[in-house]
Protein backbone atom coordinates (compact mmCIF):
# COMPACT_ATOMS: atom_id res chain seq x y z
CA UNK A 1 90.44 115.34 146.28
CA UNK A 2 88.02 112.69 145.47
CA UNK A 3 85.23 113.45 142.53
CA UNK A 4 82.16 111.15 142.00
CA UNK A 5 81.86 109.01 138.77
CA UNK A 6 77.88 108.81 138.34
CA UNK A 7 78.56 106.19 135.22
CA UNK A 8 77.15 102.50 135.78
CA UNK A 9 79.71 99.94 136.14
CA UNK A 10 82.45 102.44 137.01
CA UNK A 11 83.80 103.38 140.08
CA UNK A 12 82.16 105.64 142.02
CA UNK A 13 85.06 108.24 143.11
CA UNK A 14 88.01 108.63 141.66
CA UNK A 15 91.00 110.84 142.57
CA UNK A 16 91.84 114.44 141.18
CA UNK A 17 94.47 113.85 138.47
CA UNK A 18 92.48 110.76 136.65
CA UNK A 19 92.12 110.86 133.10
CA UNK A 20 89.73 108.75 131.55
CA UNK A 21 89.34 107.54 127.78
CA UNK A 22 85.78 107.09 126.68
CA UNK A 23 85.93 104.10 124.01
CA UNK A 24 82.97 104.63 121.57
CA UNK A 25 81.29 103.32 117.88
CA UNK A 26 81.27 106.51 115.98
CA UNK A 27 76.84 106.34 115.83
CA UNK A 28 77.52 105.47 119.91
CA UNK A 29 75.43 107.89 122.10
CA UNK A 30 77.87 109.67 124.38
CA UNK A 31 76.33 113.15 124.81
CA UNK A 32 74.66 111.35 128.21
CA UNK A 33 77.83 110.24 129.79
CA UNK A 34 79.66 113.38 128.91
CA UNK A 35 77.33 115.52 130.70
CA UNK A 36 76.60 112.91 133.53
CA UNK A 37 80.39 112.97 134.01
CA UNK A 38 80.58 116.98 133.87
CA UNK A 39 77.70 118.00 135.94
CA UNK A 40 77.66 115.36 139.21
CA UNK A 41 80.35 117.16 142.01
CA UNK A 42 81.61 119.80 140.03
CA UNK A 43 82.21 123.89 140.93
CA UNK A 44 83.17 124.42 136.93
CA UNK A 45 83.81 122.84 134.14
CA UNK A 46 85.67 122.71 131.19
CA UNK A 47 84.41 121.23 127.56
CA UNK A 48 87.25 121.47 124.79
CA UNK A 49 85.09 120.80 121.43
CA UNK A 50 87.19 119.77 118.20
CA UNK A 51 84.19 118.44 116.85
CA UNK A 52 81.10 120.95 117.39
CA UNK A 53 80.92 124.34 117.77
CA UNK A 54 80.57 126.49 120.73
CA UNK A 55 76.77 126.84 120.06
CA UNK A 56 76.37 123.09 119.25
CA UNK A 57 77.98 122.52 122.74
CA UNK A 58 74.88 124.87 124.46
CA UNK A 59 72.49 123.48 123.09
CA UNK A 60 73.72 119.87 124.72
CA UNK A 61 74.22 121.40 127.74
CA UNK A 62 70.90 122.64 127.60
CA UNK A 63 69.07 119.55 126.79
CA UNK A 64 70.86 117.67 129.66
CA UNK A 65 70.40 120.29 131.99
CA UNK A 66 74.19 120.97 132.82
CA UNK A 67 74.18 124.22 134.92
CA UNK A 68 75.80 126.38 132.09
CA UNK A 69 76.66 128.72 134.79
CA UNK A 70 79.88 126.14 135.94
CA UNK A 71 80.81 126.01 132.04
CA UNK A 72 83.04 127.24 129.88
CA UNK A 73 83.22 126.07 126.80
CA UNK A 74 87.11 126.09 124.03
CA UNK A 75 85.31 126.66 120.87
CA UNK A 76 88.27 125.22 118.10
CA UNK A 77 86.16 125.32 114.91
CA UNK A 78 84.18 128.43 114.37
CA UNK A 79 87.21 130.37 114.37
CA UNK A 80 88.89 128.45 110.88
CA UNK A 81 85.35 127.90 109.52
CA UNK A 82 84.64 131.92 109.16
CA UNK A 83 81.80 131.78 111.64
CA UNK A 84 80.83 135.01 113.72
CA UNK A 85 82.04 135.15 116.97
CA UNK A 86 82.54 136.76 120.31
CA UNK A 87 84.40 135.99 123.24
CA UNK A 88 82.08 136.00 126.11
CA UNK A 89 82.61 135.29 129.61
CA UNK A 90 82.20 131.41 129.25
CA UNK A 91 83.72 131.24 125.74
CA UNK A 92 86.82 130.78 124.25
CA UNK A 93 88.14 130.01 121.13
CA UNK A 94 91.93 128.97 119.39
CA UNK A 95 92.59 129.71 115.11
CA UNK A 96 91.89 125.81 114.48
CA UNK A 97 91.16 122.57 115.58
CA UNK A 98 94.87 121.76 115.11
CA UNK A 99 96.04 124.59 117.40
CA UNK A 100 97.66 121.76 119.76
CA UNK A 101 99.56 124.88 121.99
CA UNK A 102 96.19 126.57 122.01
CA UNK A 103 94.30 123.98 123.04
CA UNK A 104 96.59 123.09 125.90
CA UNK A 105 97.54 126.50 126.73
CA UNK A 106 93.66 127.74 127.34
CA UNK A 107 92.88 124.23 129.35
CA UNK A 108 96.10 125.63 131.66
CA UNK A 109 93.82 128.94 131.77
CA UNK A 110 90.62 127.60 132.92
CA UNK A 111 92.06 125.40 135.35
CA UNK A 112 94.73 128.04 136.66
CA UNK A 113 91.25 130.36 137.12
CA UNK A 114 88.56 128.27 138.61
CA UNK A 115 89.11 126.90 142.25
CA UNK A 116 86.98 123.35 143.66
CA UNK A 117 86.05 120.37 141.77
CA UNK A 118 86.96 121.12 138.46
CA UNK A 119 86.16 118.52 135.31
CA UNK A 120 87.64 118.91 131.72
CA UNK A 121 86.00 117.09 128.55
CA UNK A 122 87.60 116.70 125.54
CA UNK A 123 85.74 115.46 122.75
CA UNK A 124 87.07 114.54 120.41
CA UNK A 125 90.57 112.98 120.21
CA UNK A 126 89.36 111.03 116.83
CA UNK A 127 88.53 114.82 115.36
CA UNK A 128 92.28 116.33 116.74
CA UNK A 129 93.34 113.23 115.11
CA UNK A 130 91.63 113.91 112.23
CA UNK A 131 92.68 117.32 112.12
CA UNK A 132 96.25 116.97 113.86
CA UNK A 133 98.32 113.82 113.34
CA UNK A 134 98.52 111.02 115.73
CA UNK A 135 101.93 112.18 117.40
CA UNK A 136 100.55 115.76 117.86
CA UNK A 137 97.20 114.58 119.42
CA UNK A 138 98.93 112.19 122.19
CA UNK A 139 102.09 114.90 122.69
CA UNK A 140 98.74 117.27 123.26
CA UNK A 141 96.93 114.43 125.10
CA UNK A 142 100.22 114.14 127.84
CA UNK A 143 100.89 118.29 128.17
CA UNK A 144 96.25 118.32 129.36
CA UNK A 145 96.68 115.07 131.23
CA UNK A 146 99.64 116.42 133.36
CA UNK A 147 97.29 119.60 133.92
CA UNK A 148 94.98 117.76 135.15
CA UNK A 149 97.23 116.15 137.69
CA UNK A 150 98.84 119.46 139.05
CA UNK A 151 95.14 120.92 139.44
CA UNK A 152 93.59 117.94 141.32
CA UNK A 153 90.54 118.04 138.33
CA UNK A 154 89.40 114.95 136.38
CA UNK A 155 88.98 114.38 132.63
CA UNK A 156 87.16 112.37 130.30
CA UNK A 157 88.74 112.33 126.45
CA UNK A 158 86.18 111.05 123.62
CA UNK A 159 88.13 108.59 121.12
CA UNK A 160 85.70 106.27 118.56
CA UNK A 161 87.41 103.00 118.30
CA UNK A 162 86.31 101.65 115.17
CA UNK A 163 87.67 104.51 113.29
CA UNK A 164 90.96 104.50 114.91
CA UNK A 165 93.45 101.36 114.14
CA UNK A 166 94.49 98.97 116.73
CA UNK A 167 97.68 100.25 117.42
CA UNK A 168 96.67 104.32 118.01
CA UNK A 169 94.01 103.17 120.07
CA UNK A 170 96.54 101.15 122.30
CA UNK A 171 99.09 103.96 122.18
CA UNK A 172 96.04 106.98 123.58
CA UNK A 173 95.14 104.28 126.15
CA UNK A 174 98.43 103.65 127.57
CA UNK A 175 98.19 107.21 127.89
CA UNK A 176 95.02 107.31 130.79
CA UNK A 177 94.48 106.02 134.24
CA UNK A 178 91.08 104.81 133.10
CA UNK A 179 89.02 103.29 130.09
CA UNK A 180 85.40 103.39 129.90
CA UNK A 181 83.78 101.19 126.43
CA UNK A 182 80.61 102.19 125.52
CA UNK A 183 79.07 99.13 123.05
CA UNK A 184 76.47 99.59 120.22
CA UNK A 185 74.11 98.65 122.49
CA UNK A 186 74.97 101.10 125.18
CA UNK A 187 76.39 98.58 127.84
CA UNK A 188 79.36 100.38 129.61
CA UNK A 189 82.66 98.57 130.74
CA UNK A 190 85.29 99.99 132.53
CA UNK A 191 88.77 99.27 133.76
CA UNK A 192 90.60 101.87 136.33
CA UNK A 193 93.94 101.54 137.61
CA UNK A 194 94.37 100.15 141.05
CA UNK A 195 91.17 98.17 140.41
């Protein structure tokens, strides 16, 4: 299955089973490319939030104007930070953002449900890191990435560069099939496999 990439200076298809690592400054605006990259040729949709809450995550789906009706949303922080809530149809939620078998094992969920063109964002990787350890976050990383292959969908996993040093961000890059850089400036670059 082939699934459009509407991000400049990127491909514009890529296969189902392609993971892609979004390369960002921490202040870098990606809340445009993540939703670009989850609405365009998609039946549903996945967003796996270690750094915002479930509610956080609506409102920027709302702003874009993402058809929430395609997403679901893995809520990992209002669960450890006390907040109320309920699991609704488009919802879920694991203990803590460092609930690595959670995580994983509710991405395996939404994908084994949902049928078509199906999209999984993950951001972020710096916050599992954060929140994880390193070896964790990339064992994590492999067990949604080899998901993504059996289900035919696509991902793209958030990681801010600067924060990260050279080495982890070599090691989680190694890890995808492609690498978009988003600059201060908001020029994108990308390099894909094959290419």
């Amino acid at each position: 299955m082939e699934y459009t990439l509407a991000i400049d200076n990127a491909p514009e298809t890529i296969p189902g089973g392609t993971g892609i690592l979004l390369l960002h400054p921490s202040t870098g605006e990606t809340d445009r490319l993540d939703t670009d990259f989850l609405s365009t040729d998609t039946d549903a949709m996945l967003v796996i939030s270690t750094r915002t809450t479930a509610r956080e995550v609506t409102q920027k789906l709302d702003y874009y104007e993402v058809d929430e009706s395609k997403a679901d949303i893995l809520d990992t922080l209002s669960v450890e930070r006390g907040y109320t809530r309920r699991r609704s149809e488009n919802v879920r939620y694991v203990s803590a953002p460092d609930d690595l078998s959670g995580i994983v094992d509710e991405t395996e969920s939404f994908l084994h449900e949902h049928d078509g063109k199906l999209r999984v964002s993950f951001d972020s990787l710096t916050e599992l890191i954060y929140y994880a350890d390193e070896e964790g976050a990339l064992a994590a990383v492999e067990d949604i990435l080899d998901l993504l292959d059996e289900y035919d969908a696509v991902g793209m996993f958030h990681l801010a560069d600067e924060v990260h040093d050279e080495a982890t961000v070599a090691s989680f890059r190694d890890l995808f099939d492609g690498v978009i850089e988003l600059s201060e400036d908001g020029s994108i670059e990308s390099s894909f496999d094959g290419e």
